[in-house]
C-alpha atoms as a PDB file:
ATOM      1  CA  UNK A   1      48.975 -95.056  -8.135  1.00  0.00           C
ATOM      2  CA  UNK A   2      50.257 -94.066 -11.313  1.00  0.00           C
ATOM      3  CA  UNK A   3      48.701 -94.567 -15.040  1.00  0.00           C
ATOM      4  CA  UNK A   4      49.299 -97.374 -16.784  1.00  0.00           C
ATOM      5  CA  UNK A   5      52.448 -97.826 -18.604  1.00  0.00           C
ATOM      6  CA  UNK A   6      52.495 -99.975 -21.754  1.00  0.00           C
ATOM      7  CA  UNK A   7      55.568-102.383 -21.342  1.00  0.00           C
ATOM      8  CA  UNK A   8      57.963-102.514 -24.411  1.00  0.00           C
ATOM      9  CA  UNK A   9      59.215-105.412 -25.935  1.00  0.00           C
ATOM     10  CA  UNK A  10      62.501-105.287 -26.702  1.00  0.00           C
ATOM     11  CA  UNK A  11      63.418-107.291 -30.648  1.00  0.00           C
ATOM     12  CA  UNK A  12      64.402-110.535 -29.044  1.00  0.00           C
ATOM     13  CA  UNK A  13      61.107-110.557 -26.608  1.00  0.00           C
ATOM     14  CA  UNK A  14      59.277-109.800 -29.815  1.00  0.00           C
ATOM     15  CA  UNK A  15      61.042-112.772 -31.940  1.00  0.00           C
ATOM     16  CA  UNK A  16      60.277-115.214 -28.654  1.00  0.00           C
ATOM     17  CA  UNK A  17      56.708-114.088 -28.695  1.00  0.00           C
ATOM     18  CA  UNK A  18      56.343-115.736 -32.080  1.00  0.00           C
ATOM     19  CA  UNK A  19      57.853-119.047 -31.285  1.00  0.00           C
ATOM     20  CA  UNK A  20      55.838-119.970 -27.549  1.00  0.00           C
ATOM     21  CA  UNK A  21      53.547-122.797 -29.216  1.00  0.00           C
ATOM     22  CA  UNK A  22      49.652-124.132 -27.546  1.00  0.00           C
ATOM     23  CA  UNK A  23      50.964-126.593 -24.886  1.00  0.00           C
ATOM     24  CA  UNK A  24      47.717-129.182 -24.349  1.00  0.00           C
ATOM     25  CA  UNK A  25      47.810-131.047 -21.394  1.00  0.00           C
ATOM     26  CA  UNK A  26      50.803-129.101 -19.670  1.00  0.00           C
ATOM     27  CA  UNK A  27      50.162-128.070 -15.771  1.00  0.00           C
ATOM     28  CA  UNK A  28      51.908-125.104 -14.873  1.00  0.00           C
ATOM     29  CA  UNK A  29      53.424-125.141 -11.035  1.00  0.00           C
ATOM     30  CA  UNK A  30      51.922-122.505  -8.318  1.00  0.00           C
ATOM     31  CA  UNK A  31      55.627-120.052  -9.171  1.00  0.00           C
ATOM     32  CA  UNK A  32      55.065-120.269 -13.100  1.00  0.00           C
ATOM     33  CA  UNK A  33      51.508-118.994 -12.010  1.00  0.00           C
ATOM     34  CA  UNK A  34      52.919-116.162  -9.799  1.00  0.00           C
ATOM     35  CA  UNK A  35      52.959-112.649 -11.737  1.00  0.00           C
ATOM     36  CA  UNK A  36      55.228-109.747 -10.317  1.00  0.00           C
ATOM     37  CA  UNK A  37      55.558-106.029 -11.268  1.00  0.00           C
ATOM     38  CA  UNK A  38      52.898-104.354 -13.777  1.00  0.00           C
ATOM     39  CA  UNK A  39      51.572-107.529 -14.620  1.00  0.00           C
ATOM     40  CA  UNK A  40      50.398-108.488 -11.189  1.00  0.00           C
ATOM     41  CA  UNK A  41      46.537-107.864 -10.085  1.00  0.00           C
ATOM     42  CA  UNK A  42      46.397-104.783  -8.691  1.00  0.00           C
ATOM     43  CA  UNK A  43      43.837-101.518  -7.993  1.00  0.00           C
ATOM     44  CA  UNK A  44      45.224 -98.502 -10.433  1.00  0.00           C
ATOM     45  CA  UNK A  45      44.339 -95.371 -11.522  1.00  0.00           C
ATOM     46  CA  UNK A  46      42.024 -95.136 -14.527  1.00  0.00           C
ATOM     47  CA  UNK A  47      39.883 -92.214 -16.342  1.00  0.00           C
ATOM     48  CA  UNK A  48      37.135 -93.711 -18.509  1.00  0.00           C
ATOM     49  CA  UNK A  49      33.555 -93.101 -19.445  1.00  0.00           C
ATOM     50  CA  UNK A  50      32.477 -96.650 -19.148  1.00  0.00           C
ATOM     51  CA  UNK A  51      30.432 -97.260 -15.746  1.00  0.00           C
ATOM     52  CA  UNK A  52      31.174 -99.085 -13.107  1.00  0.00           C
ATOM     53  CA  UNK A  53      31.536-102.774 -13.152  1.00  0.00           C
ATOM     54  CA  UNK A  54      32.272-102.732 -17.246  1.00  0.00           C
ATOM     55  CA  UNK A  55      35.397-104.363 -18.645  1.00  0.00           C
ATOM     56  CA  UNK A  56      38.088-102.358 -20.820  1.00  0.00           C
ATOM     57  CA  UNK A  57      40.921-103.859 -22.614  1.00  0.00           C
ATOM     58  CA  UNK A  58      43.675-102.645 -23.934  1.00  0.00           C
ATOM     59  CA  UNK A  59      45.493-104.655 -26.579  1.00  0.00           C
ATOM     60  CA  UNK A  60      48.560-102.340 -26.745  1.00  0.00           C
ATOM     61  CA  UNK A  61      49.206-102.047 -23.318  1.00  0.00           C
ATOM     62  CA  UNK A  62      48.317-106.076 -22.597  1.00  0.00           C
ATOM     63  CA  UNK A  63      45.430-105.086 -19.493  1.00  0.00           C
ATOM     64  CA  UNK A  64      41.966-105.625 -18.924  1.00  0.00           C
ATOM     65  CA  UNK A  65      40.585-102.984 -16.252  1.00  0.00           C
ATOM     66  CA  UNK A  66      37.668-103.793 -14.279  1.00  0.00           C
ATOM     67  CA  UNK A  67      36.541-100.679 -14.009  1.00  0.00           C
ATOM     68  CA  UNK A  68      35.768 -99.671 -10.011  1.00  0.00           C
ATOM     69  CA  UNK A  69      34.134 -95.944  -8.101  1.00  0.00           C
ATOM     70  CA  UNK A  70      36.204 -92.936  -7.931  1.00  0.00           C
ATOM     71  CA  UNK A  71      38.829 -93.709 -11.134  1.00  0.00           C
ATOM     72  CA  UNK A  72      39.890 -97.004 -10.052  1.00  0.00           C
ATOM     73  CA  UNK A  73      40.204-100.020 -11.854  1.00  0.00           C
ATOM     74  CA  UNK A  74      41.179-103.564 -11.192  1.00  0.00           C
ATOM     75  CA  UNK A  75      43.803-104.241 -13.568  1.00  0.00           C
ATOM     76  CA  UNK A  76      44.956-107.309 -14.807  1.00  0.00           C
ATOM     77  CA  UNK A  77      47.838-108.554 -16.952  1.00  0.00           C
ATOM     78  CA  UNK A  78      47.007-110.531 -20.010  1.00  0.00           C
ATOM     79  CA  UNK A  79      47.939-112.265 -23.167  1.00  0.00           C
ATOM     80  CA  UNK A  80      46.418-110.941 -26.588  1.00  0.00           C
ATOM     81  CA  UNK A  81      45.759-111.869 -30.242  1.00  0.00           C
ATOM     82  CA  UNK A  82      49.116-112.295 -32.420  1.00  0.00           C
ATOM     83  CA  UNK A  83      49.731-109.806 -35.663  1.00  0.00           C
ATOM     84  CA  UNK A  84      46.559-110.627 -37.807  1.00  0.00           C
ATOM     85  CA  UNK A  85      44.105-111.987 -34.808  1.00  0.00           C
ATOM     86  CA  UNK A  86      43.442-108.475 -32.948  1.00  0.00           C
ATOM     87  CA  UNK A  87      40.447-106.727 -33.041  1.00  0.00           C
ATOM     88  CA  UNK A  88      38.637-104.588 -31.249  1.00  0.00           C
ATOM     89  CA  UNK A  89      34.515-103.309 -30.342  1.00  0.00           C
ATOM     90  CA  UNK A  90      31.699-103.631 -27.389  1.00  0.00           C
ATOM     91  CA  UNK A  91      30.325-106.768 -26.641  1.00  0.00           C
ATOM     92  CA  UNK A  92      28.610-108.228 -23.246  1.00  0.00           C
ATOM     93  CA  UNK A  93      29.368-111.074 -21.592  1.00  0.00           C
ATOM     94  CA  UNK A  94      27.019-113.686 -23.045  1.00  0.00           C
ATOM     95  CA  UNK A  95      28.665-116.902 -20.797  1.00  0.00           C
ATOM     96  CA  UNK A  96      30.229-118.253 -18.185  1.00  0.00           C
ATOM     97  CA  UNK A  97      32.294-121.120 -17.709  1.00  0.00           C
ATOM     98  CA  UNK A  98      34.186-123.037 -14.867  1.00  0.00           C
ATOM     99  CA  UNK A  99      37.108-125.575 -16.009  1.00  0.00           C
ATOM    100  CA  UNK A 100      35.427-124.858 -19.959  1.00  0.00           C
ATOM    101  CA  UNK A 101      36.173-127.704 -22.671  1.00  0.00           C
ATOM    102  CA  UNK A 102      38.467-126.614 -25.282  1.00  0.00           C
ATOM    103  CA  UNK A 103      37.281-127.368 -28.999  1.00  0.00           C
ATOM    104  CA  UNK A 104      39.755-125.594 -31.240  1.00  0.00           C
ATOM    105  CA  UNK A 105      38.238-123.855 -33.922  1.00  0.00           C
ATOM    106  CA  UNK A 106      38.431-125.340 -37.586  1.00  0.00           C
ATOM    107  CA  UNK A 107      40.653-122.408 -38.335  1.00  0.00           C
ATOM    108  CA  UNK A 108      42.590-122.868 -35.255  1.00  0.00           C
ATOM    109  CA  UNK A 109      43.332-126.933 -36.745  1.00  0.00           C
ATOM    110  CA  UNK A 110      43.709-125.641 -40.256  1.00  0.00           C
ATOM    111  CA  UNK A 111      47.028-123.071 -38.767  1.00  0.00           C
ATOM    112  CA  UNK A 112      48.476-125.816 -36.320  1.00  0.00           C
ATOM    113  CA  UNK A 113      46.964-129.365 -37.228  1.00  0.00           C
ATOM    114  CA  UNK A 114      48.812-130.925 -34.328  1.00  0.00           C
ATOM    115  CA  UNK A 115      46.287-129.357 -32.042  1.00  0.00           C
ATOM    116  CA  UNK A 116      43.926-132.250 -30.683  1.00  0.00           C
ATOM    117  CA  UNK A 117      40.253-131.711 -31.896  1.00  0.00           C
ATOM    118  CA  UNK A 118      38.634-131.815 -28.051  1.00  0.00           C
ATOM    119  CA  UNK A 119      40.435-131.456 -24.696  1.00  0.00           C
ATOM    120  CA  UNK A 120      37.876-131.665 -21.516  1.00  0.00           C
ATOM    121  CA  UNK A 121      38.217-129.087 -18.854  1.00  0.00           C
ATOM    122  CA  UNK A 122      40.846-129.232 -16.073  1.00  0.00           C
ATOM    123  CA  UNK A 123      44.195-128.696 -15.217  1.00  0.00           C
ATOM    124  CA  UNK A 124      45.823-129.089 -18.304  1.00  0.00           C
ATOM    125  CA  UNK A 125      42.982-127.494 -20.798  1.00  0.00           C
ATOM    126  CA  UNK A 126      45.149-124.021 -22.822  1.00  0.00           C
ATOM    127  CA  UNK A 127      41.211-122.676 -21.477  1.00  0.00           C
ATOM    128  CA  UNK A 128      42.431-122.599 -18.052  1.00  0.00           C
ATOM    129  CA  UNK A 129      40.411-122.893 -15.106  1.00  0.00           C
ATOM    130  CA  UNK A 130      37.147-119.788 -16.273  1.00  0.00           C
ATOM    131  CA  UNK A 131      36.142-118.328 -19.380  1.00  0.00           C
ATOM    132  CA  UNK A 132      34.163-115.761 -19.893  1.00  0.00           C
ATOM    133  CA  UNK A 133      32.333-116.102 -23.541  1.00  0.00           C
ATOM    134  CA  UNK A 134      32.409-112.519 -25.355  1.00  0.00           C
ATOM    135  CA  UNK A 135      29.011-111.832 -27.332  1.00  0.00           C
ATOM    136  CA  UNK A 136      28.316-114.173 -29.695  1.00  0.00           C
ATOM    137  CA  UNK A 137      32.040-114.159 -31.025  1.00  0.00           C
ATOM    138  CA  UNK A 138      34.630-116.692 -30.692  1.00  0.00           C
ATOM    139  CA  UNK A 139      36.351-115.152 -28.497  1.00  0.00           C
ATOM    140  CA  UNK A 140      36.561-115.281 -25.107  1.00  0.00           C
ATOM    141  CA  UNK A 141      38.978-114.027 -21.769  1.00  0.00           C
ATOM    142  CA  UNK A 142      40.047-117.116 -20.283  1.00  0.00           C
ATOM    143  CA  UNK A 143      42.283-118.553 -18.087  1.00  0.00           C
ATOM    144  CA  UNK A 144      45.820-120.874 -19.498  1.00  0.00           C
ATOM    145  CA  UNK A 145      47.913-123.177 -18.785  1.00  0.00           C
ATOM    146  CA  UNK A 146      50.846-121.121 -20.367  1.00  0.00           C
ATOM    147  CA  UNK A 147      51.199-118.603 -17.776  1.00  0.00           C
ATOM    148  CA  UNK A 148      54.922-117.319 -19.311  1.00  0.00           C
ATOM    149  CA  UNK A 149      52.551-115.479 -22.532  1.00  0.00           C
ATOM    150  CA  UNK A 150      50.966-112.699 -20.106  1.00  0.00           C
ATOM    151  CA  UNK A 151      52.369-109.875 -21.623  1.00  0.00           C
ATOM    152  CA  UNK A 152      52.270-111.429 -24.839  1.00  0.00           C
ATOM    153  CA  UNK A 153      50.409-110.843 -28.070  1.00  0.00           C
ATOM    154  CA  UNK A 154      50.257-115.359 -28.811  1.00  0.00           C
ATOM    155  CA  UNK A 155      46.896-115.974 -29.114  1.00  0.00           C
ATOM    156  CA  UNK A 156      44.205-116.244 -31.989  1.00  0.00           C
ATOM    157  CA  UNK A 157      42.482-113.524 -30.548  1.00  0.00           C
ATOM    158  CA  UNK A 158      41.179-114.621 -27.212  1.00  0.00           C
ATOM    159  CA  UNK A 159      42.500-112.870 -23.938  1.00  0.00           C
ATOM    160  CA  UNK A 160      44.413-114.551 -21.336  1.00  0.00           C
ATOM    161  CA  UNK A 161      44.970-114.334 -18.189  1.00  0.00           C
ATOM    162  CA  UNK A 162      46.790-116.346 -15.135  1.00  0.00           C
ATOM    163  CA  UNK A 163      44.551-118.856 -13.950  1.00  0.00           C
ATOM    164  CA  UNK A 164      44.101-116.805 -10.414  1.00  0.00           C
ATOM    165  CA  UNK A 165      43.456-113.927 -12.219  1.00  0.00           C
ATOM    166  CA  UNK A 166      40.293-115.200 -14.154  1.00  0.00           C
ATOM    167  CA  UNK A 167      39.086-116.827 -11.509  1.00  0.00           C
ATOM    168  CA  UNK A 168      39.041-113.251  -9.190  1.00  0.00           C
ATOM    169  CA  UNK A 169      37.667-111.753 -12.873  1.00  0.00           C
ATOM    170  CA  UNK A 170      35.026-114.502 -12.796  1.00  0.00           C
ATOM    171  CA  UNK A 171      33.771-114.391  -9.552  1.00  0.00           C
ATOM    172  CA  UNK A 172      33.352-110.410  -9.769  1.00  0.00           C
ATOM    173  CA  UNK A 173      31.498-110.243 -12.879  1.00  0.00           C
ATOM    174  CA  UNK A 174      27.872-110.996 -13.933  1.00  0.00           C
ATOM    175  CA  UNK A 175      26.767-112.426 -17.314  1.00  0.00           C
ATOM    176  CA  UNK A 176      25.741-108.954 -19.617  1.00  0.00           C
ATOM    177  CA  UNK A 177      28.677-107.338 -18.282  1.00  0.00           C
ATOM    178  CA  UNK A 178      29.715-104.574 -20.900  1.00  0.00           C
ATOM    179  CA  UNK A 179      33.200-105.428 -22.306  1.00  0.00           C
ATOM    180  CA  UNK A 180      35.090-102.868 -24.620  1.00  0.00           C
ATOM    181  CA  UNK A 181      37.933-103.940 -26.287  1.00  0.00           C
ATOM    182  CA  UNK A 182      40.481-100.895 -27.777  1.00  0.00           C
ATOM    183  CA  UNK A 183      43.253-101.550 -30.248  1.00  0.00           C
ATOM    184  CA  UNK A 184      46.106 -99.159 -30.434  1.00  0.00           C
ATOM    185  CA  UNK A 185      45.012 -96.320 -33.497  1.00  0.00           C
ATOM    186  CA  UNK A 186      47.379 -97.464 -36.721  1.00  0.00           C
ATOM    187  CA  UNK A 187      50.224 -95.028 -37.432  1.00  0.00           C
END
């Protein structure tokens, strides 16, 4: 397998990115949920010092890596935090979730006030089917019910993933999991 390549987005992807709004209460179909190419779950190649079993994400490149023995990684594709809601550090996995309410932070209402204040879990929840709870942040990788923004810096900060894909994630790591999130250095 070869390294990871960091897709480019080309000005009108980048002017789309902006406009794909929180859809509460929308179901995707089992195609919409379907990645192909880069994207897709797959092992890859990948050099780090982290140990086994630790979580890596890259903002730039839109993957978390699971990282595996022998170089390998699982690799995922994800959504990440719009211009002004990236950020990076090391955290551990602090929670676990199946089908997790969504309670949109006050910030979160204050930016789109159309959002509703509580949505339970299920189908329809923008949390998706898992989340994992990052540290004692508000952030989180979870699943979505907006499968078209993998790939896609849309979110306020959290990291999303297919609802297939977080549920593999899920059910291969522990609580305390290490997770290390890198932002691309500034020019």
């Amino acid at each position: 397998m070869l390294p990871a390549v960091a897709p480019t987005l080309s000005a009108k992807a980048a002017e789309e990115e902006m406009q794909i709004d929180d859809q509460p209460g929308y179901v995707p179909d089992a195609a919409e949920e379907q990645l192909t190419g880069p994207l897709e779950r797959q092992v890859v190649f990948f050099r780090t010092n982290e140990p086994p079993g630790s979580i890596v994400v890259h903002t730039d490149e839109r993957f978390l890596y699971l990282v595996m023995e022998n170089n390998r990684a699982m690799r995922y594709g994800i959504g990440v935090g719009r211009d002004g809601f990236q950020w990076g550090g090391q955290h551990k996995i602090s929670r676990k979730q199946e089908w997790p309410d969504w309670r949109p932070p006050p910030e979160m209402i204050e930016r789109q006030p159309y959002l509703p204040r509580f949505m339970a879990g299920g189908p329809g929840n923008p949390m998706g089917a898992r989340a994992l709870y990052i540290g004692q942040t508000i952030y989180r990788i979870h699943g979505t019910n907006q499968p078209q923004t993998i790939g896609h810096a849309v979110s306020s900060g959290c990291f999303r993933l297919v609802n297939s894909d977080i549920i593999d994630l899920y059910e291969r790591v522990p609580v305390g999991t290490r997770i290390v999130v890198k932002q691309a250095p500034k020019l």
